[in-house]
C-alpha atoms as a PDB file:
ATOM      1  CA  UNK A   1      -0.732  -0.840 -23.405  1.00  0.00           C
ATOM      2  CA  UNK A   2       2.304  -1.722 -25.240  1.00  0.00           C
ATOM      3  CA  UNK A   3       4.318  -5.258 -24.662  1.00  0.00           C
ATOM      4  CA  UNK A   4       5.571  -5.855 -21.322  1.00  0.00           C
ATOM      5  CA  UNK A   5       8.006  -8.504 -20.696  1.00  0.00           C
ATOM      6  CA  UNK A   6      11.017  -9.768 -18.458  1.00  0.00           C
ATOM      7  CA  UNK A   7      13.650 -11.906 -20.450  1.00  0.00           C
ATOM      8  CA  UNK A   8      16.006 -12.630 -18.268  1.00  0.00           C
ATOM      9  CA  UNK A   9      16.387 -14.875 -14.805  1.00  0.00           C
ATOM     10  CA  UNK A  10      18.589 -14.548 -12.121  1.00  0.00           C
ATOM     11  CA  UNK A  11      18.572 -17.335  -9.271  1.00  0.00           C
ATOM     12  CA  UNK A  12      17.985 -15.804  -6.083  1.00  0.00           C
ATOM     13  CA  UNK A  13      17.931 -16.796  -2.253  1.00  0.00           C
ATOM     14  CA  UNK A  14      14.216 -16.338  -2.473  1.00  0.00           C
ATOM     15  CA  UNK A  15      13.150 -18.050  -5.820  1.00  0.00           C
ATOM     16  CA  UNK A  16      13.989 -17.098  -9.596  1.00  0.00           C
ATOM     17  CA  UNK A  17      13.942 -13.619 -10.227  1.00  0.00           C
ATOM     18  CA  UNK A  18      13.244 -12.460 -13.933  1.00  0.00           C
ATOM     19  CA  UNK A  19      14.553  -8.657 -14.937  1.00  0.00           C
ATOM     20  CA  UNK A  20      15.479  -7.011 -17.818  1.00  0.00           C
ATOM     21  CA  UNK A  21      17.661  -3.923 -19.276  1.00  0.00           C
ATOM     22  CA  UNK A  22      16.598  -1.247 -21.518  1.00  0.00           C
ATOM     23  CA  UNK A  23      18.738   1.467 -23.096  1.00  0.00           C
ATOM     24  CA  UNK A  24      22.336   1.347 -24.052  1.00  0.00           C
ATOM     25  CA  UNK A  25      25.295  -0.452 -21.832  1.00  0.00           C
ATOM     26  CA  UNK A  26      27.477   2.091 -20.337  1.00  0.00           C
ATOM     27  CA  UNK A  27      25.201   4.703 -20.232  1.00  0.00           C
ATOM     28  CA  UNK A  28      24.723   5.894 -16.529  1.00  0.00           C
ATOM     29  CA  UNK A  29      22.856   3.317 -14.756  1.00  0.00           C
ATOM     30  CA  UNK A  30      19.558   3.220 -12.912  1.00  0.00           C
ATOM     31  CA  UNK A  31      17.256   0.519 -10.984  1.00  0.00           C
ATOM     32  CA  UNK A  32      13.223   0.586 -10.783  1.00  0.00           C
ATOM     33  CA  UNK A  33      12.064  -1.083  -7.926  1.00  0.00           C
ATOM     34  CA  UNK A  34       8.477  -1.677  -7.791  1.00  0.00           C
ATOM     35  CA  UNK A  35       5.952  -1.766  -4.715  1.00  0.00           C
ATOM     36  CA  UNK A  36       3.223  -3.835  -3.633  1.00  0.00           C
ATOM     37  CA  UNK A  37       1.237  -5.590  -5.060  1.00  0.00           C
ATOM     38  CA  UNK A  38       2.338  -4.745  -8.156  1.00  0.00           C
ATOM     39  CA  UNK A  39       5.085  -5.322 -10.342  1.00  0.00           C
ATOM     40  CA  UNK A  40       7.841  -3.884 -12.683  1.00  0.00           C
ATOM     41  CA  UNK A  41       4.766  -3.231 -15.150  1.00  0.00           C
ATOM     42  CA  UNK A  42       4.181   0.124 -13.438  1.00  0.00           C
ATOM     43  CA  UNK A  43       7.620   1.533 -13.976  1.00  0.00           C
ATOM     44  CA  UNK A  44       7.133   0.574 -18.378  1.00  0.00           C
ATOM     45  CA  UNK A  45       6.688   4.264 -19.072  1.00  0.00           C
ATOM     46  CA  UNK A  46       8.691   5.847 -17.205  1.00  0.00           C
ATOM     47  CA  UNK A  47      11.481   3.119 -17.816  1.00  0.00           C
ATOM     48  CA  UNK A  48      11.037   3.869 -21.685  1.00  0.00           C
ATOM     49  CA  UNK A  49      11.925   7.245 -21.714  1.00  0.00           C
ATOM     50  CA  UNK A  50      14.643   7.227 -18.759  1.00  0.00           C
ATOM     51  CA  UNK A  51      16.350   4.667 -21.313  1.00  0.00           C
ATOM     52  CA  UNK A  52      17.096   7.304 -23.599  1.00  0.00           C
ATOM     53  CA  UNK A  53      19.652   8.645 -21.502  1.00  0.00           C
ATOM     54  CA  UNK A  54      20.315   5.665 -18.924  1.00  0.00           C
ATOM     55  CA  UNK A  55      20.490   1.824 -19.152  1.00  0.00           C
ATOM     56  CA  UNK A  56      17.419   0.907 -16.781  1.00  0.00           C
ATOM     57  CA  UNK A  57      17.499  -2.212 -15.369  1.00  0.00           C
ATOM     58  CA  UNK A  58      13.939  -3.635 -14.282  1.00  0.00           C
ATOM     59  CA  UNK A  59      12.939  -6.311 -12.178  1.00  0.00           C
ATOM     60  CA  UNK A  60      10.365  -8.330 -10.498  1.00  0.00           C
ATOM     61  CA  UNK A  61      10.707  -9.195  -6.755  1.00  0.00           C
ATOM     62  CA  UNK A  62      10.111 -12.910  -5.701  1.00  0.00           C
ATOM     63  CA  UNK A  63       6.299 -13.512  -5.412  1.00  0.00           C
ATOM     64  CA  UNK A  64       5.214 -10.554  -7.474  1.00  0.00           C
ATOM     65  CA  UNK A  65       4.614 -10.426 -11.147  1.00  0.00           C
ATOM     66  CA  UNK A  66       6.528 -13.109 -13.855  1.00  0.00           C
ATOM     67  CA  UNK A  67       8.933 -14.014 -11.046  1.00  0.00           C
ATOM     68  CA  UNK A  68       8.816 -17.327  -8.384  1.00  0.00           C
ATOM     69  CA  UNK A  69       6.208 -17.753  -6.975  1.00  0.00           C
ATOM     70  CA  UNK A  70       6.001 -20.551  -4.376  1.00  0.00           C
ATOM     71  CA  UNK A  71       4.790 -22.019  -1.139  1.00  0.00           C
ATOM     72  CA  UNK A  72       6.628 -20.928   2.270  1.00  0.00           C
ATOM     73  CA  UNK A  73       8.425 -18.780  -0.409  1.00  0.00           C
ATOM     74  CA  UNK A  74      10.155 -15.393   1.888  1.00  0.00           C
ATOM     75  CA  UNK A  75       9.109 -12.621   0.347  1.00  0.00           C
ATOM     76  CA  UNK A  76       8.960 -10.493   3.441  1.00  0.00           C
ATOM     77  CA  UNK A  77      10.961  -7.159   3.294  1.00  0.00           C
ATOM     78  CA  UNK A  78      14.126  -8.445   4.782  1.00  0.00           C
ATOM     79  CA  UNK A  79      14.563 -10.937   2.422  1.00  0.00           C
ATOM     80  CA  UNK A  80      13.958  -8.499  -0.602  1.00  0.00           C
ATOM     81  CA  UNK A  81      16.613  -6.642   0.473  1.00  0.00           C
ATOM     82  CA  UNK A  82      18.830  -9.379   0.810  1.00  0.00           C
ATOM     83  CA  UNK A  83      18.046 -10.424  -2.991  1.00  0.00           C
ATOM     84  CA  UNK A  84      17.958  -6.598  -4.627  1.00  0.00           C
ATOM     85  CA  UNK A  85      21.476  -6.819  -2.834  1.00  0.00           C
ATOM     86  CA  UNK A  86      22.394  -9.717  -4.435  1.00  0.00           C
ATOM     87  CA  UNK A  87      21.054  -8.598  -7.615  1.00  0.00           C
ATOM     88  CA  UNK A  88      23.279  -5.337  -8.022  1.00  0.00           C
ATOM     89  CA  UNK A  89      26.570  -7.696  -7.657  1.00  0.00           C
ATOM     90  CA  UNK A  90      25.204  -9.421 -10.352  1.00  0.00           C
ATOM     91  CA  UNK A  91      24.805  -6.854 -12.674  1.00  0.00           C
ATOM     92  CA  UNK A  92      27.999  -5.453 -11.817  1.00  0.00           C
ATOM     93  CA  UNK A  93      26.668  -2.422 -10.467  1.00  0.00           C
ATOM     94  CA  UNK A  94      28.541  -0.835  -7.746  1.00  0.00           C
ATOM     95  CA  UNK A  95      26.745   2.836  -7.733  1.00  0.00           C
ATOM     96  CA  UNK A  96      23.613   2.954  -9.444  1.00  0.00           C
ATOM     97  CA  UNK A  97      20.895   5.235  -9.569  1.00  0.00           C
ATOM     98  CA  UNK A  98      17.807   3.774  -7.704  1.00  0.00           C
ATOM     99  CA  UNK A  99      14.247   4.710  -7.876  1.00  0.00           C
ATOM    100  CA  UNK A 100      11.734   3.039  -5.986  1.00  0.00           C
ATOM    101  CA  UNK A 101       8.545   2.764  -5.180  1.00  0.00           C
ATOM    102  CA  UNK A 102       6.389   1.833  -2.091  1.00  0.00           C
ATOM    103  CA  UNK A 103       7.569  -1.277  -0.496  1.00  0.00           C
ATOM    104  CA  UNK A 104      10.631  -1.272  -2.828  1.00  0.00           C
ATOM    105  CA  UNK A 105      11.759   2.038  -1.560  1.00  0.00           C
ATOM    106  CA  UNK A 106      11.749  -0.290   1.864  1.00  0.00           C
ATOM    107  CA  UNK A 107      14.166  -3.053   0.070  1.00  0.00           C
ATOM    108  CA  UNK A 108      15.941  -0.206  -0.962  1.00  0.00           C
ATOM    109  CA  UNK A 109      16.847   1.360   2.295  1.00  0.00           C
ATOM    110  CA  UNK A 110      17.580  -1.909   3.907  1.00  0.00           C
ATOM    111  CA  UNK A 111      19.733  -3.029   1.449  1.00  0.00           C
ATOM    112  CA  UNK A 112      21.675   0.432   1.476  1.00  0.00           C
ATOM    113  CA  UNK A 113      21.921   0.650   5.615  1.00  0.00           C
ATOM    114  CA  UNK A 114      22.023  -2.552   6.650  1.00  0.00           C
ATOM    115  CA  UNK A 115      23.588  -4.949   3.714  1.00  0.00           C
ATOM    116  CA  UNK A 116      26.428  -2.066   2.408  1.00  0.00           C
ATOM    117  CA  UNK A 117      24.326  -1.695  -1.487  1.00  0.00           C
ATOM    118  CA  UNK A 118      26.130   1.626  -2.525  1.00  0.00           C
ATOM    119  CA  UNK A 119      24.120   4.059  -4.838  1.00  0.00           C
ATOM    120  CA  UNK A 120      24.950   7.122  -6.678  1.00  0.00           C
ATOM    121  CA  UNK A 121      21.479   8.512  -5.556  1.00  0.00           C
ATOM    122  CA  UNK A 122      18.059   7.596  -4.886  1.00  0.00           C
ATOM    123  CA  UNK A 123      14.281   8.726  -5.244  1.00  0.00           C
ATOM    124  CA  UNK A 124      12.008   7.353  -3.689  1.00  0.00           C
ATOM    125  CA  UNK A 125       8.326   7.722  -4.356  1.00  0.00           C
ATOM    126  CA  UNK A 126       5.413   6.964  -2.275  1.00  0.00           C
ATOM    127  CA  UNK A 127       7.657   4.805  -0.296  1.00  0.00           C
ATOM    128  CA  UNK A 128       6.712   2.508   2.451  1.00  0.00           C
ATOM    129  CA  UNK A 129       9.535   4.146   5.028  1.00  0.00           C
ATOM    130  CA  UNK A 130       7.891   5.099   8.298  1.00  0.00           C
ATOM    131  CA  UNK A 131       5.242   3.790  10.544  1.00  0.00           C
ATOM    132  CA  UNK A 132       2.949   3.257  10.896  1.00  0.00           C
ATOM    133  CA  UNK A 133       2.214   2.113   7.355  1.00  0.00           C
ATOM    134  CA  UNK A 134      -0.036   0.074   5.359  1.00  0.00           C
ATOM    135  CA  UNK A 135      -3.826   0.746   4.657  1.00  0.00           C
ATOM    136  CA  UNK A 136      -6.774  -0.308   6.549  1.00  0.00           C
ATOM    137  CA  UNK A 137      -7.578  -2.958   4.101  1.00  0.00           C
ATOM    138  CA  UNK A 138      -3.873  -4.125   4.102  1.00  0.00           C
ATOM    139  CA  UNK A 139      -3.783  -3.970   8.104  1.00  0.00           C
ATOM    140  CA  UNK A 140      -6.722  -5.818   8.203  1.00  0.00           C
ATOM    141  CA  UNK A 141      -5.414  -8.668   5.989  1.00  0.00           C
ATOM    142  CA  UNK A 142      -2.304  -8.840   7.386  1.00  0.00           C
ATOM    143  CA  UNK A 143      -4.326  -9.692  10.793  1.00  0.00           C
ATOM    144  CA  UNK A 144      -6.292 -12.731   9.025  1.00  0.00           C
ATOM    145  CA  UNK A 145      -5.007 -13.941   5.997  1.00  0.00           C
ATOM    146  CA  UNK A 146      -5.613 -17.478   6.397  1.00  0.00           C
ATOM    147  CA  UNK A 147      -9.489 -16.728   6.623  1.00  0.00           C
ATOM    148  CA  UNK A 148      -8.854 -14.439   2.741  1.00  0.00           C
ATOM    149  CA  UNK A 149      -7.086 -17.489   1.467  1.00  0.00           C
ATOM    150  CA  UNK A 150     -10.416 -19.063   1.382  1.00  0.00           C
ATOM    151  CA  UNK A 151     -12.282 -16.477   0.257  1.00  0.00           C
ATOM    152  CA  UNK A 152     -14.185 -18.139  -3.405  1.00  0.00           C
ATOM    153  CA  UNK A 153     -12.522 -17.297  -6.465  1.00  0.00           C
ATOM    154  CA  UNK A 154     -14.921 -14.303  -7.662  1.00  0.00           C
ATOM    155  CA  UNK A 155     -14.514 -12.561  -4.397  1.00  0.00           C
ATOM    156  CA  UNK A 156     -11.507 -12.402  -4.372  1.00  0.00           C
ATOM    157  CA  UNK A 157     -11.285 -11.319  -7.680  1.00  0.00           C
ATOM    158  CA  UNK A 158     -13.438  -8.809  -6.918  1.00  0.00           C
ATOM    159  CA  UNK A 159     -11.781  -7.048  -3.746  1.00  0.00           C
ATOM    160  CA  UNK A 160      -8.281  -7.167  -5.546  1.00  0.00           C
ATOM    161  CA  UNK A 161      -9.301  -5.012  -8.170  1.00  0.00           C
ATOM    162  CA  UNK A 162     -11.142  -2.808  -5.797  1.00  0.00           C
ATOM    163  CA  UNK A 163      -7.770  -2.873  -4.068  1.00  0.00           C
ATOM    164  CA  UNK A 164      -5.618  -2.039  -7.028  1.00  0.00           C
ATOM    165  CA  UNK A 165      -7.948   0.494  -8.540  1.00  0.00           C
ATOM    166  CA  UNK A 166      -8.065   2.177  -5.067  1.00  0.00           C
ATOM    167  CA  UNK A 167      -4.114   3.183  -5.448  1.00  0.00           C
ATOM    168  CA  UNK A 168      -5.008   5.779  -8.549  1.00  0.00           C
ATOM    169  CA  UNK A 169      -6.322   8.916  -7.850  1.00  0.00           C
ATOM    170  CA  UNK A 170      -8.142   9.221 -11.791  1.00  0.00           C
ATOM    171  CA  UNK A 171      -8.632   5.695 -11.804  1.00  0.00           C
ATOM    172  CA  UNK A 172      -6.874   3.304 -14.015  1.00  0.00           C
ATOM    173  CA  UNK A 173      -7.395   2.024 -17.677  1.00  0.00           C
ATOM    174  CA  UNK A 174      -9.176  -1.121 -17.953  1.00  0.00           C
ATOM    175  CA  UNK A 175      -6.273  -2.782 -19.627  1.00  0.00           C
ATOM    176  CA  UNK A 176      -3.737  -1.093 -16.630  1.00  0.00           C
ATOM    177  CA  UNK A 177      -6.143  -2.863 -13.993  1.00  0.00           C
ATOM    178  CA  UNK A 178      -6.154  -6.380 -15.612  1.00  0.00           C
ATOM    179  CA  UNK A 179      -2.514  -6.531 -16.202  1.00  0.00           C
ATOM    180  CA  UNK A 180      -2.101  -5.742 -12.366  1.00  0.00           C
ATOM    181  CA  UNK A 181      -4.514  -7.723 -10.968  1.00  0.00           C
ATOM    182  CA  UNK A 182      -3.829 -10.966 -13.193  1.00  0.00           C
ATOM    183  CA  UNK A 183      -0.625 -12.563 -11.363  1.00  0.00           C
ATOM    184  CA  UNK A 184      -3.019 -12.968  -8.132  1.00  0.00           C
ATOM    185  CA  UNK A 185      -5.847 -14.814  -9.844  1.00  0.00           C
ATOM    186  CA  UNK A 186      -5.883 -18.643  -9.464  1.00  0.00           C
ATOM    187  CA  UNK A 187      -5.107 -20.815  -6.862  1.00  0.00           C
ATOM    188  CA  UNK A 188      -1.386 -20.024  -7.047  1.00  0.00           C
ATOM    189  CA  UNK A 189      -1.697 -16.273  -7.244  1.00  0.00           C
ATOM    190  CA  UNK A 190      -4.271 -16.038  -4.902  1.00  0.00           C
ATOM    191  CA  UNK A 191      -2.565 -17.793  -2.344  1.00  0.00           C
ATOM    192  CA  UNK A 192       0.620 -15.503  -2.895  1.00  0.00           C
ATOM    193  CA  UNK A 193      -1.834 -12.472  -2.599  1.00  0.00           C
ATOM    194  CA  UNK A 194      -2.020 -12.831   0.708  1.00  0.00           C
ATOM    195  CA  UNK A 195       1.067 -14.308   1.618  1.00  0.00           C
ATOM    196  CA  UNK A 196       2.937 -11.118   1.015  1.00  0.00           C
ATOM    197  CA  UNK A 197       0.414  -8.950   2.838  1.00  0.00           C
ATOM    198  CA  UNK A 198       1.220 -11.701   5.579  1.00  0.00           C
ATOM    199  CA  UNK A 199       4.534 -11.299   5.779  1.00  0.00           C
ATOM    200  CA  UNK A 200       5.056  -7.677   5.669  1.00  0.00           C
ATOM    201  CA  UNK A 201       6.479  -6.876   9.188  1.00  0.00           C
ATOM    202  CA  UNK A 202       6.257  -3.125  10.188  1.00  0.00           C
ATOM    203  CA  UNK A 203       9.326  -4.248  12.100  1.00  0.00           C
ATOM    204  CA  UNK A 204      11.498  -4.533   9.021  1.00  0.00           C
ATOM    205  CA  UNK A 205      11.222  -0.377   8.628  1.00  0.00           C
ATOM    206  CA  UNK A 206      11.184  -0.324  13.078  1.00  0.00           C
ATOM    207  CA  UNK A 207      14.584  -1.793  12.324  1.00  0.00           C
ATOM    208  CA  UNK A 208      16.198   1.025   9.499  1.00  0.00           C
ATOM    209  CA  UNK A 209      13.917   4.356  10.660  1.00  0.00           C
ATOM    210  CA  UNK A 210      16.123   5.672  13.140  1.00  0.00           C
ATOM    211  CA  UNK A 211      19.310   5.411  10.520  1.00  0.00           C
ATOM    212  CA  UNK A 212      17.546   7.885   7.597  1.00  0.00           C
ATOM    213  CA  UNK A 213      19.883  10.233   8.761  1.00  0.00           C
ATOM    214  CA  UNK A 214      22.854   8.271   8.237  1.00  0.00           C
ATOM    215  CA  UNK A 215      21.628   8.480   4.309  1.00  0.00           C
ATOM    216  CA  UNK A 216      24.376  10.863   2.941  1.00  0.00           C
ATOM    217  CA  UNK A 217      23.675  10.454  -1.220  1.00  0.00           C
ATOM    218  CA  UNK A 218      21.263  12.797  -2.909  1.00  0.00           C
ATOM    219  CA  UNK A 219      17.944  12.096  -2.225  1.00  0.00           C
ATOM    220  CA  UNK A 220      15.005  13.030  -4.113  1.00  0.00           C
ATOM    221  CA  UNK A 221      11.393  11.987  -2.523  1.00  0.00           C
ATOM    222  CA  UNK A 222       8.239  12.610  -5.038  1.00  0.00           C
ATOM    223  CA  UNK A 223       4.905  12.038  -3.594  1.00  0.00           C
ATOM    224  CA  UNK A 224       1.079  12.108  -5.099  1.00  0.00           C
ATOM    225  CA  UNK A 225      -0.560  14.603  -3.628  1.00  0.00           C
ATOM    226  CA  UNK A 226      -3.725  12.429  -3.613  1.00  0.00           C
ATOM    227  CA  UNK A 227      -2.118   9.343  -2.131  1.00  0.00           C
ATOM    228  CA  UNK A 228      -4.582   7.453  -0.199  1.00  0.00           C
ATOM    229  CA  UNK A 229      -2.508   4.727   1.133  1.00  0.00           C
ATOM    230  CA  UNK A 230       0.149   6.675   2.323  1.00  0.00           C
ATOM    231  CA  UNK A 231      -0.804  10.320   2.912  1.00  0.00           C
ATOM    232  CA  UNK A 232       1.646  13.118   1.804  1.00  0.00           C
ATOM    233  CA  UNK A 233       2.420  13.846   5.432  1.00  0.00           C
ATOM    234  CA  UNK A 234       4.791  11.021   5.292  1.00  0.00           C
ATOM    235  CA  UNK A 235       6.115  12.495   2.737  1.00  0.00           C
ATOM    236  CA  UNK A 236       7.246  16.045   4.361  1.00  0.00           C
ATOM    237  CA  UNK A 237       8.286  13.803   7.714  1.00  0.00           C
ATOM    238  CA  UNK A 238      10.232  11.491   5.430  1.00  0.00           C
ATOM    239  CA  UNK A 239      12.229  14.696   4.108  1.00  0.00           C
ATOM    240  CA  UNK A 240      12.748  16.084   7.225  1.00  0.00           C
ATOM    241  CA  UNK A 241      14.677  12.928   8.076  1.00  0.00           C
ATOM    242  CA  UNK A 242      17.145  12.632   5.000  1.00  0.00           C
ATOM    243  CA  UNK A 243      19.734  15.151   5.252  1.00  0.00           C
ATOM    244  CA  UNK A 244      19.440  17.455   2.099  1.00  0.00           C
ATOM    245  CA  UNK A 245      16.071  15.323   1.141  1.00  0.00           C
ATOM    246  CA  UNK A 246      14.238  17.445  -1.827  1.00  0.00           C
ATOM    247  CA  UNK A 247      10.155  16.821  -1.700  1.00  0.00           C
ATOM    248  CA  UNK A 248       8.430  16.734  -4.693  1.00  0.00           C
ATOM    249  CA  UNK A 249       4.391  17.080  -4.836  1.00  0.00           C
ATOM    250  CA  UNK A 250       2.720  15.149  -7.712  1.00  0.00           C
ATOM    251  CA  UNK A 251      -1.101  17.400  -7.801  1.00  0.00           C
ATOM    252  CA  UNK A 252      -3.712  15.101  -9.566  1.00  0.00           C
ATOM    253  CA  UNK A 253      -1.985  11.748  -8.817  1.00  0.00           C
ATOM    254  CA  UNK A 254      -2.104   8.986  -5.982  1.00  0.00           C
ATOM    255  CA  UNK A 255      -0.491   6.123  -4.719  1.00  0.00           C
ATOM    256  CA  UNK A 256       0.236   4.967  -7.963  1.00  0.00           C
ATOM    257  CA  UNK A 257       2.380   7.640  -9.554  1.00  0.00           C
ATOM    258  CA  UNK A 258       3.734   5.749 -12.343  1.00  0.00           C
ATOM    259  CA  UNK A 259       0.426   5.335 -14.111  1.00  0.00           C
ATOM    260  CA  UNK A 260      -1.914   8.675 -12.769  1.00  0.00           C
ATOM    261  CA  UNK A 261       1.080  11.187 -13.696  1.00  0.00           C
ATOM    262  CA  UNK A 262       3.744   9.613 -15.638  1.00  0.00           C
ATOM    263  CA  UNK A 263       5.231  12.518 -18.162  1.00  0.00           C
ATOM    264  CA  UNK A 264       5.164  14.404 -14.655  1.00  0.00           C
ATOM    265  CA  UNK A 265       7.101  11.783 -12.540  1.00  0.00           C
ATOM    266  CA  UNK A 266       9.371  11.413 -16.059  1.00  0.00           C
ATOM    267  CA  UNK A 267      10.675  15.027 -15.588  1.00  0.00           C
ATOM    268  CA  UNK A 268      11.091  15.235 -11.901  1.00  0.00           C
ATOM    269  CA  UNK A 269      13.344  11.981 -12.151  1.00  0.00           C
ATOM    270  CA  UNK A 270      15.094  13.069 -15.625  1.00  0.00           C
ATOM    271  CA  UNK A 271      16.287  16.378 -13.704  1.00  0.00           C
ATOM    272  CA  UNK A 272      17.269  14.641 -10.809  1.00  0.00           C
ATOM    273  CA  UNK A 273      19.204  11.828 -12.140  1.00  0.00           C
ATOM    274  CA  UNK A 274      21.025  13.594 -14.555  1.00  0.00           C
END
């Protein structure tokens, strides 16, 4: 599947945050966020071949992949978008190109309308934007998460891959899946499992839904046509909101974009960004 790894750390209000850059300084820049529960794995592709004309700079979010992970760590949505904010100062960035995914395309909208981020643009895919959101099996956790926490080690194991494997519409290589599903295995990850499905608030999107129209940067929204977890609906009503929003349908891909369709997601994003 290729190496996969994070080298630097930045120290943020919510734990240590490890990201990295690909691609040549002072080439047009452009931030991958990554959704839940996932990581910035998902974006290694397409990161790859955006850095041949872009520096790409990838990250994970506190309590997700090789980043902090800790008890009573925040890793709601409101404090994501306090740290992604925090994290473009540090890089220096004062108008980059964003693309994110699911919940990140959340952290990015809060940190553009409500803590002043600035991008050039931004495409968002399969983003978690407007309620309500959040699949059955994510509501449902959300409502008892203490009583998951205990669920015995093999279990769990077992209904997070389910889980994972549920956001690809072709299903995803055996490899893919383990590398996904790893960081919430053991006591530690287990426990952060379901303390970010806890903490994500529908009221952190309640908060930024009405503003979408305040959005005045060029806005491209791509969508699997097969998404389970969000259904393409949301992705027409999303468009409708954004002044000058272009949709773009993914056919044969779901929820997970990045690895069911990623030469198709490549080009969309290539001719958008540049």
């Amino acid at each position: 599947m290729g190496e996969w790894q994070l080298t630097r750390a930045y120290r943020s209000t919510s734990g240590e945050v490890r990201w990295d850059s690909l691609g040549e300084p002072g080439r047009p820049p452009v931030v991958l966020n990554h959704g839940t529960p996932f990581s910035s794995y998902v974006w290694r592709a397409v990161a790859r071949a955006l850095a041949r004309r872009h520096q790409v700079f990838v990250w994970d979010m506190p309590g997700y992949g090789t980043s902090e992970t800790a008890v009573d760590q925040d890793v709601s949505l409101a404090a994501q978008g306090k740290v992604f904010t925090e994290l473009l100062a540090h890089w220096g960035l004062a108008e980059p190109r964003v693309v994110a995914h699911d919940f990140g395309g959340a952290v990015a909208l809060r940190a553009h309308l409500l803590h002043g981020a600035r991008y050039h643009s931004v495409a968002l895919v399969d983003p978690v934007a407007l309620a309500p959101w959040g699949s059955p099996f994510f509501r449902l956790v959300g409502k008892a998460s203490d009583v998951f926490e205990q669920l015995p080690p093999a279990l769990h194991r077992a209904l997070v891959r389910e889980y994972v494997t549920s956001a690809s519409s072709p299903g995803l290589h055996p490899a893919v899946l383990d590398r996904l599903v790893q960081p919430w295995l053991g006591d530690e990850g287990q426990a952060a499992f379901y303390r970010q499905i806890a903490q994500a608030d529908q009221a952190h999107t309640d908060e930024i839904e009405d503003r979408y129209g305040e959005i005045a940067i060029p806005t491209l929204i791509c969508w699997g046509e097969d998404d389970t977890w969000i259904p393409v609906t949301k992705g027409h009503e999303l468009a409708a909101r954004v002044p000058g929003a272009r949709l773009e349908l993914i056919p044969g891909a779901g929820h997970l974009v990045q690895e069911d369709a990623p030469a198709q997601l490549t080009a969309a994003l290539l001719a958008f960004l540049n």
